[in-house]
Protein backbone atom coordinates (compact mmCIF):
# COMPACT_ATOMS: atom_id res chain seq x y z
CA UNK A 1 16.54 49.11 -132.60
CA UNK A 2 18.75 46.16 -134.36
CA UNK A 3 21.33 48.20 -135.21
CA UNK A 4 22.12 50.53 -132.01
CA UNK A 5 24.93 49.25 -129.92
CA UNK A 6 23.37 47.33 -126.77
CA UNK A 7 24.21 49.86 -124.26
CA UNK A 8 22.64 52.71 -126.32
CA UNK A 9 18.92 50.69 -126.86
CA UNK A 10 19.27 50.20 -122.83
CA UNK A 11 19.59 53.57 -122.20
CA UNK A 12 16.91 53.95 -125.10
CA UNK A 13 14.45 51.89 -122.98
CA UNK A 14 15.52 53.34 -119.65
CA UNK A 15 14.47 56.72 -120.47
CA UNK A 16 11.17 55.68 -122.15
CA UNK A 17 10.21 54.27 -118.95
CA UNK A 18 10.95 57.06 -116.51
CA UNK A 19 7.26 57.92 -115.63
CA UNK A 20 5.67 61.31 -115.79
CA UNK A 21 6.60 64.01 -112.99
CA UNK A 22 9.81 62.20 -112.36
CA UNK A 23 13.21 62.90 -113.52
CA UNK A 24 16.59 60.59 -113.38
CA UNK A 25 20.17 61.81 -113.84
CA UNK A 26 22.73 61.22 -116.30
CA UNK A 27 25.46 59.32 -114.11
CA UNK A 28 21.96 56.62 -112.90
CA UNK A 29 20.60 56.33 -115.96
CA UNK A 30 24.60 55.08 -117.30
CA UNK A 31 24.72 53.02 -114.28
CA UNK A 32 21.76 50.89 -115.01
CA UNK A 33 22.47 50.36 -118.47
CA UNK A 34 25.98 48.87 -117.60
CA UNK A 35 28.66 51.60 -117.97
CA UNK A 36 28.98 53.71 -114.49
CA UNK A 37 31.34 56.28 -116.23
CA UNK A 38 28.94 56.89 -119.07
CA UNK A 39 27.18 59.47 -118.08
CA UNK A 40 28.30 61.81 -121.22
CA UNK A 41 27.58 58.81 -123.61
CA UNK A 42 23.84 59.16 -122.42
CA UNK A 43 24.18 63.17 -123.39
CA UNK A 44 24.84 61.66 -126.72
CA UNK A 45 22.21 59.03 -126.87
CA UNK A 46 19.37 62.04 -125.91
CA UNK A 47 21.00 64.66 -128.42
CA UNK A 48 20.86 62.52 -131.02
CA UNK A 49 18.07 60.19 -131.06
CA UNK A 50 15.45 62.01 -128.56
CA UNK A 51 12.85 63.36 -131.64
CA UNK A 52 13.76 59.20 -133.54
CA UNK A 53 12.62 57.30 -130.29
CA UNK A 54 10.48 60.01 -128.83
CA UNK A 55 12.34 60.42 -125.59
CA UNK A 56 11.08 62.26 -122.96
CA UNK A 57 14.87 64.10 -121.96
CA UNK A 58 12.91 66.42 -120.38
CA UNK A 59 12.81 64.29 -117.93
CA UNK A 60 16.65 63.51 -117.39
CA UNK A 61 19.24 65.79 -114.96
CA UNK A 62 22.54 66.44 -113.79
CA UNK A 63 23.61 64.92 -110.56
CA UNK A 64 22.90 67.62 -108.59
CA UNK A 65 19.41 67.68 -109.61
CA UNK A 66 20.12 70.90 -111.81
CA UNK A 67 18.90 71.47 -115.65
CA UNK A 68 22.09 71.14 -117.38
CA UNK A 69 20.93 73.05 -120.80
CA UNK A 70 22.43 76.36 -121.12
CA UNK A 71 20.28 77.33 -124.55
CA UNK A 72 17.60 79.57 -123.11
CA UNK A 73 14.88 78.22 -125.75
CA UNK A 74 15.63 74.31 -124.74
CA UNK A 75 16.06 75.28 -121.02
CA UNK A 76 12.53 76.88 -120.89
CA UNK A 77 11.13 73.92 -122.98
CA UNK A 78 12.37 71.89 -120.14
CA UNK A 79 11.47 73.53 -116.72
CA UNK A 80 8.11 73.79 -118.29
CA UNK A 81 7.64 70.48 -119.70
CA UNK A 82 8.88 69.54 -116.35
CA UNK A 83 6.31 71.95 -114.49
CA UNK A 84 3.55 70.74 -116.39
CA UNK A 85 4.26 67.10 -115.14
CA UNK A 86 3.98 68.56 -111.09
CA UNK A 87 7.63 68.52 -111.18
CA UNK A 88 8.84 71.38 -108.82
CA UNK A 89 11.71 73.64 -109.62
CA UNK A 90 13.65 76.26 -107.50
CA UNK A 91 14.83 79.52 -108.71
CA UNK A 92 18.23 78.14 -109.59
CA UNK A 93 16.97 75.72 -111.73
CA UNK A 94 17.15 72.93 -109.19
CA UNK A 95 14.90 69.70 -108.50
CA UNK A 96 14.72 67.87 -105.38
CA UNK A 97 15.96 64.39 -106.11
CA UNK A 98 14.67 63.04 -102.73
CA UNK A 99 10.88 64.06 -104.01
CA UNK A 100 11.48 63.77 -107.78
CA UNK A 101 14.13 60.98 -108.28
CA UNK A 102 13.21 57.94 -110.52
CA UNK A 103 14.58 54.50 -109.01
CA UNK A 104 13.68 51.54 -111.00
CA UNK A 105 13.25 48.54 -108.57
CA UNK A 106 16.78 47.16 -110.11
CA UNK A 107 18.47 50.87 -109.40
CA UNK A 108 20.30 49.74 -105.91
């Protein structure tokens, strides 16, 4: 990952980590890689380099613990992917973050 910029390989290894039948959102996962308002930077990072790095985005939120993807075919992807880990998910396409929330031990 030499040449990403050092915010973008954090939130590279952030989301690698996030374990199995958890999720994290946007907004934390910008927070713990140094840039609190870059929540739409980590949209980016997933859109673009989720199939290079083998992300699991599946596994990343909104803030209100909604699935943000409006294309039907990615959105089902998702909830099932999602599903498949244990992860519940209400009929408005909602996930408890109390339950399902990631918090690395340096997310305060």
């Amino acid at each position: 990952m030499r040449s990403v910029q050092p915010f973008t390989e954090e939130v590279i290894r952030i989301i690698q980590e996030i374990p199995p039948g958890k999720v994290m959102t946007y907004g934390q996962i910008a927070r713990l890689a140094g840039s609190p308002r870059g929540a739409r930077q980590v949209v980016r990072i997933l859109h673009s380099m989720s199939d290079k790095y083998k992300l699991p985005w599946h596994r990343v939120i909104n803030s209100k613990g909604e699935i943000g993807i409006k294309a039907e075919d990615l959105l089902l992807i998702q909830m099932m992917s999602l599903e498949s880990e244990g992860v519940e998910i209400s009929h408005h396409n909602r996930i408890n973050l109390e339950r399902y929330q990631y918090r690395p031990t340096s997310d305060q």
